[in-house]
Protein backbone atom coordinates (compact mmCIF):
# COMPACT_ATOMS: atom_id res chain seq x y z
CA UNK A 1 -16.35 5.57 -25.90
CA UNK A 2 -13.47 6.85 -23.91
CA UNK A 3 -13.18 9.26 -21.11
CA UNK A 4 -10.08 11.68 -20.02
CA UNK A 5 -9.69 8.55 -17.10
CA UNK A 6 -10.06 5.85 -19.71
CA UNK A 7 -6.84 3.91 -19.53
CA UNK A 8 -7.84 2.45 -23.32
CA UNK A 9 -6.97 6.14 -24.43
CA UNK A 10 -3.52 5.45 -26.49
CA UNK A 11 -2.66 8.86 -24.51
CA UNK A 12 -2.68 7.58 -21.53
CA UNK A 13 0.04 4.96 -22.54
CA UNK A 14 2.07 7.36 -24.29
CA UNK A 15 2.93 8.73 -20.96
CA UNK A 16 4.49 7.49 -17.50
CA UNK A 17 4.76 10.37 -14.89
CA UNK A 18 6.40 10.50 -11.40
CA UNK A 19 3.14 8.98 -9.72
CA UNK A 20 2.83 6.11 -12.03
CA UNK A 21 6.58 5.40 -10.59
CA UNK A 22 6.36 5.92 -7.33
CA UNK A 23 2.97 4.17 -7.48
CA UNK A 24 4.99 1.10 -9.16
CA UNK A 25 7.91 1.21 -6.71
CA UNK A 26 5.70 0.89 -4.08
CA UNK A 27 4.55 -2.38 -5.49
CA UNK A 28 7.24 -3.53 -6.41
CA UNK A 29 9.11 -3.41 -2.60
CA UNK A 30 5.84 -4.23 -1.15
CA UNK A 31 5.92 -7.46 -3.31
CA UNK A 32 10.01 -8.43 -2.94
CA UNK A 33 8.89 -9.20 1.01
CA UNK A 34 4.99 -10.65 0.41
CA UNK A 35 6.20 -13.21 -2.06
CA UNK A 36 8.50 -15.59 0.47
CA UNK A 37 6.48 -14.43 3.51
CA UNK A 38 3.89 -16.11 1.73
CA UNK A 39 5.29 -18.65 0.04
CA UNK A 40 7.20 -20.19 3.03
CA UNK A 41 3.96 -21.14 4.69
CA UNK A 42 1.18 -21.92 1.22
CA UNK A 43 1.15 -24.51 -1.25
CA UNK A 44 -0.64 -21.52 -3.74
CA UNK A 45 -0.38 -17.50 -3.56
CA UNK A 46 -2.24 -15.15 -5.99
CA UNK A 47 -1.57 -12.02 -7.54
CA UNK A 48 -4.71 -10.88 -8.73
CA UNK A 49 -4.59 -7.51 -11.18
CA UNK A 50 -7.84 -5.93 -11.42
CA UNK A 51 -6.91 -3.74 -14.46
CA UNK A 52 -4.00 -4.94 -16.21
CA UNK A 53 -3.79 -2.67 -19.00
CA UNK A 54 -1.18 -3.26 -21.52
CA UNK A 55 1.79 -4.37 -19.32
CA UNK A 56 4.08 -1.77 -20.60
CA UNK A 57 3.99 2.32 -21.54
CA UNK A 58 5.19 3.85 -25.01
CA UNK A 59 7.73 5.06 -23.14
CA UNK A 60 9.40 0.98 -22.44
CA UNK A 61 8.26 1.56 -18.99
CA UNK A 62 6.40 -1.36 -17.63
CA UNK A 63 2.55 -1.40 -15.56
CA UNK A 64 1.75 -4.09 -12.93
CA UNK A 65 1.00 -7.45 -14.20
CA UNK A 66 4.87 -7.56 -16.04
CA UNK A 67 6.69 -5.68 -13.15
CA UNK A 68 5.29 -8.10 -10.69
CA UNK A 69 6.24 -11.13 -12.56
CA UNK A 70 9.97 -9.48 -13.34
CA UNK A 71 9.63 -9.02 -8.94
CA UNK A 72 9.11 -13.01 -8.67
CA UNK A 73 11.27 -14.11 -11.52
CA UNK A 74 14.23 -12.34 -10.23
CA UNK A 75 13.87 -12.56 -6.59
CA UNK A 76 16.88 -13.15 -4.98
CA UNK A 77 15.06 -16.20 -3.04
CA UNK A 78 12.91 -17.37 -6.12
CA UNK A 79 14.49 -20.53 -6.06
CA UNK A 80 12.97 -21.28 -2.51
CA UNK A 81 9.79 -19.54 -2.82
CA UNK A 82 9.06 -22.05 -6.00
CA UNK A 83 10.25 -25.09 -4.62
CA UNK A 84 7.26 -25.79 -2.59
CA UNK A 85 4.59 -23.12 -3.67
CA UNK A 86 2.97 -22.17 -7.39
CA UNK A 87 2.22 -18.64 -7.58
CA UNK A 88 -1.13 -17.87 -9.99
CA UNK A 89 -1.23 -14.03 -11.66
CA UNK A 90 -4.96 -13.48 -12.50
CA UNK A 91 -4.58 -10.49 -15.33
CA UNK A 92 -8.25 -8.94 -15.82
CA UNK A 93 -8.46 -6.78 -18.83
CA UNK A 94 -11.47 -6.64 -20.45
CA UNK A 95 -10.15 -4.38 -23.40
CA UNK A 96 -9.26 -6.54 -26.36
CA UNK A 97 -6.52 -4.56 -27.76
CA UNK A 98 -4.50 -4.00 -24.51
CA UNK A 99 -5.13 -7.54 -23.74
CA UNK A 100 -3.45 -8.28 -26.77
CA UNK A 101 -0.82 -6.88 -25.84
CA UNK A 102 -0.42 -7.45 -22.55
CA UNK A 103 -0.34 -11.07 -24.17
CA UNK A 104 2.83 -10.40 -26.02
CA UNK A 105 4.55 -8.88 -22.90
CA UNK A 106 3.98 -11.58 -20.66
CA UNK A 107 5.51 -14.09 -23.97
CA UNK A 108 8.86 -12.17 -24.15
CA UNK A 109 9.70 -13.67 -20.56
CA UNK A 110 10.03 -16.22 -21.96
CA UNK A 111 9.35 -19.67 -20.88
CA UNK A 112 8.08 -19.78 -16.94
CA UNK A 113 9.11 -21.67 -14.26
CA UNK A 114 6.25 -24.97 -14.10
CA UNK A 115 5.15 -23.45 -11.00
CA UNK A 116 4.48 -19.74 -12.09
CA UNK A 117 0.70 -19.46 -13.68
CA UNK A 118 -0.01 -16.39 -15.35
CA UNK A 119 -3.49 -16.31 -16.47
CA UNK A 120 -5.06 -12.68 -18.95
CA UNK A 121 -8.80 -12.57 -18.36
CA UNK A 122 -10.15 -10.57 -20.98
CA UNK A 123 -13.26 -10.35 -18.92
CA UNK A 124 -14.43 -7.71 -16.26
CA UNK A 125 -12.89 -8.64 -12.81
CA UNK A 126 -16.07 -7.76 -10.36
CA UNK A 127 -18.05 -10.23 -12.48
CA UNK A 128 -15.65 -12.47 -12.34
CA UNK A 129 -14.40 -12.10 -8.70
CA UNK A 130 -18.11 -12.46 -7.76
CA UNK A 131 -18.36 -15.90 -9.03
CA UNK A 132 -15.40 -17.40 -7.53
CA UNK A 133 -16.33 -15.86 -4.54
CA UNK A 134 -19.89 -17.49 -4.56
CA UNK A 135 -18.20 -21.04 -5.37
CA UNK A 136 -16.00 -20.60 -2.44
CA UNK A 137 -19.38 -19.94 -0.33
CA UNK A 138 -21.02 -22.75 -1.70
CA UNK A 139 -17.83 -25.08 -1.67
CA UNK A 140 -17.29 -24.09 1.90
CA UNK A 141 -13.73 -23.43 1.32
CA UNK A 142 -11.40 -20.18 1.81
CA UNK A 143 -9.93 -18.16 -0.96
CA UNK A 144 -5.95 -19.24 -1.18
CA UNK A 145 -3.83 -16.38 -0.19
CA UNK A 146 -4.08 -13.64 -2.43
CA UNK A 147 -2.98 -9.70 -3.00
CA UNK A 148 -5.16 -8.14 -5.26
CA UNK A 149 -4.17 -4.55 -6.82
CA UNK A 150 -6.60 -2.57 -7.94
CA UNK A 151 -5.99 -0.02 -10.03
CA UNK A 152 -9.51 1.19 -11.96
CA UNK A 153 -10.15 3.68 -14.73
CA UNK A 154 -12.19 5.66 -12.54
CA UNK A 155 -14.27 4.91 -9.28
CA UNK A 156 -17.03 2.30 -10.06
CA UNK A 157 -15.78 0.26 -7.26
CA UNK A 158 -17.64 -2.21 -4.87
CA UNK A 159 -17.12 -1.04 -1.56
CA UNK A 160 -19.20 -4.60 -0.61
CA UNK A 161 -16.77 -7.02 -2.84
CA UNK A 162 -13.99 -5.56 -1.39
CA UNK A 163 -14.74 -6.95 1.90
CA UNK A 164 -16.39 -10.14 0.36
CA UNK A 165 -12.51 -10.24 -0.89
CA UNK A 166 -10.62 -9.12 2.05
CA UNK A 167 -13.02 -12.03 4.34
CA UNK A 168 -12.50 -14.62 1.70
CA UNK A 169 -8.93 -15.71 3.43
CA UNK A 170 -5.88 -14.37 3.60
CA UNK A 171 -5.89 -11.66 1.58
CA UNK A 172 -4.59 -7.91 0.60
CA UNK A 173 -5.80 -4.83 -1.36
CA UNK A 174 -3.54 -2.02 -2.60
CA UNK A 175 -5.76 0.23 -4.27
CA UNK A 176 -6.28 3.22 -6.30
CA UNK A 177 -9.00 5.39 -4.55
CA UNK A 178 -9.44 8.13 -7.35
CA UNK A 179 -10.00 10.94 -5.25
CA UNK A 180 -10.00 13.61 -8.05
CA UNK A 181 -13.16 11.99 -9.81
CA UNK A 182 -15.14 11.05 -6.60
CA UNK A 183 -14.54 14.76 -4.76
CA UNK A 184 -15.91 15.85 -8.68
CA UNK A 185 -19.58 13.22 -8.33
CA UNK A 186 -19.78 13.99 -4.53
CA UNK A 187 -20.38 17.51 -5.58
CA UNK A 188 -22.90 15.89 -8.37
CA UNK A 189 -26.66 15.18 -8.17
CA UNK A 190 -26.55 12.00 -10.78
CA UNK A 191 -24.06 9.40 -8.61
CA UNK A 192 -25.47 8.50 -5.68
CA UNK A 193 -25.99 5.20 -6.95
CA UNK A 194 -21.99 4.95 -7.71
CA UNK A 195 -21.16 6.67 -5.00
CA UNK A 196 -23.31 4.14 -2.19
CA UNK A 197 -21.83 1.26 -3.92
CA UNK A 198 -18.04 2.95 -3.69
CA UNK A 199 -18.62 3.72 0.16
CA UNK A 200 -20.86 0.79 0.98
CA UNK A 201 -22.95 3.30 3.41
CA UNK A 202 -25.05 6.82 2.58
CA UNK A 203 -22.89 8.48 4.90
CA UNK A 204 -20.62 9.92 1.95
CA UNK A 205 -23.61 12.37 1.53
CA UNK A 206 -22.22 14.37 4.72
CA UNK A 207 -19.09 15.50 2.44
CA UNK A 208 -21.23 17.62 1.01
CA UNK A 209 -21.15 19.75 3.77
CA UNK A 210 -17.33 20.26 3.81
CA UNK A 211 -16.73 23.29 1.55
CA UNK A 212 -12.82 22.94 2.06
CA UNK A 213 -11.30 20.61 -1.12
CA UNK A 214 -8.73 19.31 1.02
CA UNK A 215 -10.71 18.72 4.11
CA UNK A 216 -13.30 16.94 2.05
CA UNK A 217 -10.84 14.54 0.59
CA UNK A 218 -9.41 13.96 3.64
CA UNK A 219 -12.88 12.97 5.03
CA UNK A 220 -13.42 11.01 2.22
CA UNK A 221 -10.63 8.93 2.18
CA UNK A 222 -10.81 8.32 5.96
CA UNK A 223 -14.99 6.97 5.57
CA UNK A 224 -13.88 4.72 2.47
CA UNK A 225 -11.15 3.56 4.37
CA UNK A 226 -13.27 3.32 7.82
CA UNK A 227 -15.57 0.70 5.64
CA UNK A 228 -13.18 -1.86 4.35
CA UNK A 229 -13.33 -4.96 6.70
CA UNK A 230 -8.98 -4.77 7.33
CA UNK A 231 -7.69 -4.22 10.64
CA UNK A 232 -4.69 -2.23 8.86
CA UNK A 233 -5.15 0.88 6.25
CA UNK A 234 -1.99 2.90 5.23
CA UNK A 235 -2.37 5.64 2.20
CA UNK A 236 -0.35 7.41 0.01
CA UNK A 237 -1.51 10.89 -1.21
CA UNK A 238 -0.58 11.45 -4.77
CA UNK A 239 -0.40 14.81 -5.80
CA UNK A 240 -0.39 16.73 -9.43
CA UNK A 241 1.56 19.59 -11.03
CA UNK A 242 -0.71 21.65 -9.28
CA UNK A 243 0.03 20.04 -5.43
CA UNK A 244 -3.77 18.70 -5.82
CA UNK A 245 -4.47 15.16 -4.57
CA UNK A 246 -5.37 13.37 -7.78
CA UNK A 247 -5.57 10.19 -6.28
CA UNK A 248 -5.11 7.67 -3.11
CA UNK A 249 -3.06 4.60 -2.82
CA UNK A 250 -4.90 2.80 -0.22
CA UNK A 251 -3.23 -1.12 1.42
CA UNK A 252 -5.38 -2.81 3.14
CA UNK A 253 -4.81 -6.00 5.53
CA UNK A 254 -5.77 -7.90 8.34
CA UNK A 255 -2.14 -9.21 8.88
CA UNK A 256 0.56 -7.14 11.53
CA UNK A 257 3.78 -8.11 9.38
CA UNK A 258 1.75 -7.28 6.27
CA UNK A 259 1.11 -3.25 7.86
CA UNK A 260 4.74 -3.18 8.65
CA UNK A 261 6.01 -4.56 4.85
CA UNK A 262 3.71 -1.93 3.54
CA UNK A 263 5.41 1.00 6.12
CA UNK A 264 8.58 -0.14 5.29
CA UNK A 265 7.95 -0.07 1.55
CA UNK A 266 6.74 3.59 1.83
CA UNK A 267 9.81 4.60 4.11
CA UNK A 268 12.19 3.24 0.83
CA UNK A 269 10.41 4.80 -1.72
CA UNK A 270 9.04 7.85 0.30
CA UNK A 271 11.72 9.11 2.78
CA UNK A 272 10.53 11.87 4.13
CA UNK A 273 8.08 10.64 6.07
CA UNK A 274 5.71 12.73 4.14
CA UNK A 275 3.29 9.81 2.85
CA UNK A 276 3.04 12.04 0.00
CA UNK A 277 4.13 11.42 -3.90
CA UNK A 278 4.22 13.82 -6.41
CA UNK A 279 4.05 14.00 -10.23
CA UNK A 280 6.79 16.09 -10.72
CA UNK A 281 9.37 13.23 -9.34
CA UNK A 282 11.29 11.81 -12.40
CA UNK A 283 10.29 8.09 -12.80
CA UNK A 284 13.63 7.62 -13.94
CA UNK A 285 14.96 9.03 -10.80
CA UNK A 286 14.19 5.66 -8.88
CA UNK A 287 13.67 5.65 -4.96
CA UNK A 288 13.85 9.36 -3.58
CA UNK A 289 17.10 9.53 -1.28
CA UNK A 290 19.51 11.97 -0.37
CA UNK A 291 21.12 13.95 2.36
CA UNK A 292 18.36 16.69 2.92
CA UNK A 293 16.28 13.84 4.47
CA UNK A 294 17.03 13.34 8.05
CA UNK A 295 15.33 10.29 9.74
CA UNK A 296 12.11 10.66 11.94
CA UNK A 297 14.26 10.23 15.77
CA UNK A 298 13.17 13.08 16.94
CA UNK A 299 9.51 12.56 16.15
CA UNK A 300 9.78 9.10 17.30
CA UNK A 301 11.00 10.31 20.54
CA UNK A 302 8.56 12.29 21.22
CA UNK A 303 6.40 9.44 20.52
CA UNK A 304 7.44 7.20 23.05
CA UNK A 305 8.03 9.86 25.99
CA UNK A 306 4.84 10.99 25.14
CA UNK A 307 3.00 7.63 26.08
CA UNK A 308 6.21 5.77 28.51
CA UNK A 309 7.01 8.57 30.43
CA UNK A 310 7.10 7.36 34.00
CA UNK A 311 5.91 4.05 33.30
CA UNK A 312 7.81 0.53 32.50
CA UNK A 313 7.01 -1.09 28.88
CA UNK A 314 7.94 -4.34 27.29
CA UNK A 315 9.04 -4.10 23.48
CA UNK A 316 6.68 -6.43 22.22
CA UNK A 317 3.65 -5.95 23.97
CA UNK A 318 3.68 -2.37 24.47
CA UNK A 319 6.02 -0.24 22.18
CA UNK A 320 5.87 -2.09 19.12
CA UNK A 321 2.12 -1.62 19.33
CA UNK A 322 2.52 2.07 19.65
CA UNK A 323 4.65 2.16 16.95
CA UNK A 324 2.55 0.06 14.00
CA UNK A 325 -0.33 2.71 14.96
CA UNK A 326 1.81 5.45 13.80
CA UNK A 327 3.56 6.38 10.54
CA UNK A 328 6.86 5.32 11.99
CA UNK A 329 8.92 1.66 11.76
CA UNK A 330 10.53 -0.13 14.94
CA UNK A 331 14.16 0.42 13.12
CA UNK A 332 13.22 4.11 14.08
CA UNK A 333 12.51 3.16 17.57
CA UNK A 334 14.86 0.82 17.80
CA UNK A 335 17.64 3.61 17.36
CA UNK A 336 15.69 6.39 19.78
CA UNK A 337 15.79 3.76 22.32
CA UNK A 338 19.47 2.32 22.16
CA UNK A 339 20.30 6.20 22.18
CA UNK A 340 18.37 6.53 25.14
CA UNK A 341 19.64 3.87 26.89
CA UNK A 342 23.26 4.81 26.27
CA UNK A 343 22.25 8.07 27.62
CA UNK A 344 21.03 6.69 30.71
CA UNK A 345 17.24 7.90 30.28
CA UNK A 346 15.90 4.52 29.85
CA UNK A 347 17.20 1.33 31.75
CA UNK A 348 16.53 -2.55 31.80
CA UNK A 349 16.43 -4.12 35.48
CA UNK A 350 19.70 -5.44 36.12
CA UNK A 351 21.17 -5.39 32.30
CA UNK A 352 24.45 -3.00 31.51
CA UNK A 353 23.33 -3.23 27.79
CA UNK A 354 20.03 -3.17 25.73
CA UNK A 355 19.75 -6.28 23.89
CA UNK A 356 16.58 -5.89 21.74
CA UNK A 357 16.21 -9.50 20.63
CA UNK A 358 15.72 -10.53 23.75
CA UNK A 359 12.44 -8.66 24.31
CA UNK A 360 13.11 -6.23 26.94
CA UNK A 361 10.93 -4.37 29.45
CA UNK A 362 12.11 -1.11 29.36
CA UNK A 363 12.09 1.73 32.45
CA UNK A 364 11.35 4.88 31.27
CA UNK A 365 12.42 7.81 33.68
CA UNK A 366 9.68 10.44 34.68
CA UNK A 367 9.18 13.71 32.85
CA UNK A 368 9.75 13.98 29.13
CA UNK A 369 12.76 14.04 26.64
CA UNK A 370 13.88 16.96 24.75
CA UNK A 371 15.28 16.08 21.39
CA UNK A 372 18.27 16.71 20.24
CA UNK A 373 17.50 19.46 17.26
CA UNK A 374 18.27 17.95 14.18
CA UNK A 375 18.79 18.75 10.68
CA UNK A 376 14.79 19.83 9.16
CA UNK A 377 12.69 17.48 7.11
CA UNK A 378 11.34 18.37 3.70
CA UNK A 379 7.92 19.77 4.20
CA UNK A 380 4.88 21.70 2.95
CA UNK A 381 1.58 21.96 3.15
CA UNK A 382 0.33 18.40 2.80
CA UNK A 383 -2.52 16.54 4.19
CA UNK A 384 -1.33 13.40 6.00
CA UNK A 385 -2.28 10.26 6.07
């Protein structure tokens, strides 16, 4: 029997809506830098899909499992990141009839390079994860480096695999935290068994108490993410017709350049510095850009005078640490702080220029910075990551 989240409703593949592209984009740019990051250092990389589906929409638009093997197979470096590394796609889908088809997809590649391994499971992945998970514990050996997206029907999630996952190796979880359905059973009396399993701790039962929707989610999201075993958590509010949050895209990882992938795939697709995708966007639109959408100097300005004012920093081990905390990249800093330095507000000890590569430590004068007004950001009412 199928619910209104089912994704084995043929209604839900009739569709693809601005979330489902923006979702997709994201993945897509986050995967064009983790394959040859990856690759130039493994023998073996996975791509695990939790959900598969059927690989493609009614409308010819494609899901995950075919748009990241069109991401490897025309990678501009493909040719490098195969020569010394196979790359294994693990496609759970435990529905017959979109397995099926997901079968045909993947065959009208074509034939694969000998060292891409594509895999359909039509079995349910949390069994199935388990297992290899308990071989690797009894084997004594580490999971090979792996990005699993996860992308349920609804939220019967293991908050505890996730971390058995994300402490198997080297490993990464972009995942879809349906925020919709959980803020609908935390209000419930019959999930507390789902929901302890989702949060991995009986602390979800304070939500409760929130009366605000927004508030609630927000709390929610920030105790899910609180509990997975990553040093680094980004999300992506995804928001209906209706400017409600219908769901989270949550990545996960316990690598630096892996956060700062992930930020710079959200700056591409995401410009605004909102953190924030909406339904209404046209899929066929592609990555949002345009001239309304001013870069984030001023903010990052404020940043940095905010925590350097007075003081002396070194790029490495002191800004660049302030900066992967926040929403912001070092290309934005990089540009606040050559403009400061031309401006005389910053200065390096006995340098007339500020080379960057070289690592500097960086003067900052006392007092703050006033920015330079600039043209506005798109904004609204939005809860933030």
């Amino acid at each position: 029997m199928t619910t209104h989240f089912d994704h084995t409703d043929a209604t839900y593949w009739a569709d693809y809506d601005g979330l489902q592209g923006r979702k997709h984009q994201l993945l897509a740019r986050y995967l064009d830098a983790w394959f040859p990051i990856l690759a130039t250092r493994q023998g073996l990389i996975l791509y695990v899909d939790s959900h598969a589906g059927r690989g493609i929409h009614d409308t010819g638009d494609v899901g995950s499992p075919i748009l990241a093997l069109r991401r490897l197979l025309s990678h501009s470096h493909r040719e490098r990141i195969l020569r010394g590394c196979t790359v294994g796609f693990h496609l759970f889908e435990n529905n017959d009839h979109n397995a099926a088809i997901l079968d045909s997809e993947i065959q009208k590649l074509g034939d694969l390079p000998s060292r891409v391994k594509v895999k359909v499971y039509r079995e349910d992945y949390a069994a199935a994860l388990t297992e290899i998970l308990d071989q690797l514990v009894t084997d004594g050996t580490r999971l090979a480096p792996s990005f699993a997206f996860v992308d349920p029907y609804g939220y019967s999630l293991s908050g505890a695999l996730l971390n058995r996952f994300l402490n198997a190796g080297t490993t990464e979880l972009l995942l879809n935290f349906m925020s919709h359905y959980v803020d609908i059973a935390i209000k419930a009396d019959d999930k507390d068994a789902r929901l302890d399993a989702l949060f991995h701790t009986p602390s979800w039962r304070d939500l409760r108490g929130i009366p605000d929707r927004n508030e609630r989610i927000n709390a929610a999201i920030n105790l899910f993410a609180a509990g997975l075993d990553a040093r680094y958590k980004r999300w992506i509010f995804m928001r209906g017709d209706a400017d409600e949050i219908k769901y989270i895209l949550v990545h996960a990882t316990n690598n630096l350049l892996g956060l700062r992938e992930f930020k710079k795939a959200i700056w591409r697709v995401i410009p605004d510095g909102s953190y924030t995708a909406y339904q209404k966007d046209r899929p066929e639109q592609g990555e949002l850009i345009g001239n309304s959408v001013a870069p984030p100097h001023r903010k990052v300005r404020d940043l940095l005078w905010r925590e350097f004012a007075g003081k002396v920093a070194n790029l490495e081990r002191d800004i660049y640490p302030v900066i992967d905390e926040s929403p912001y990249l070092d290309t934005h800093a990089h540009h606040v702080l050559k403009e400061d330095f031309k401006e005389g507000r910053i200065s390096v000890d006995g340098a007339s220029r500020l080379v960057l590569k070289t690592n500097p430590t960086i003067r900052f004068g006392a007092g703050s910075v006033t920015s330079t007004p600039r043209s506005p950001v798109r904004s609204s009412n939005r809860v933030k990551a």
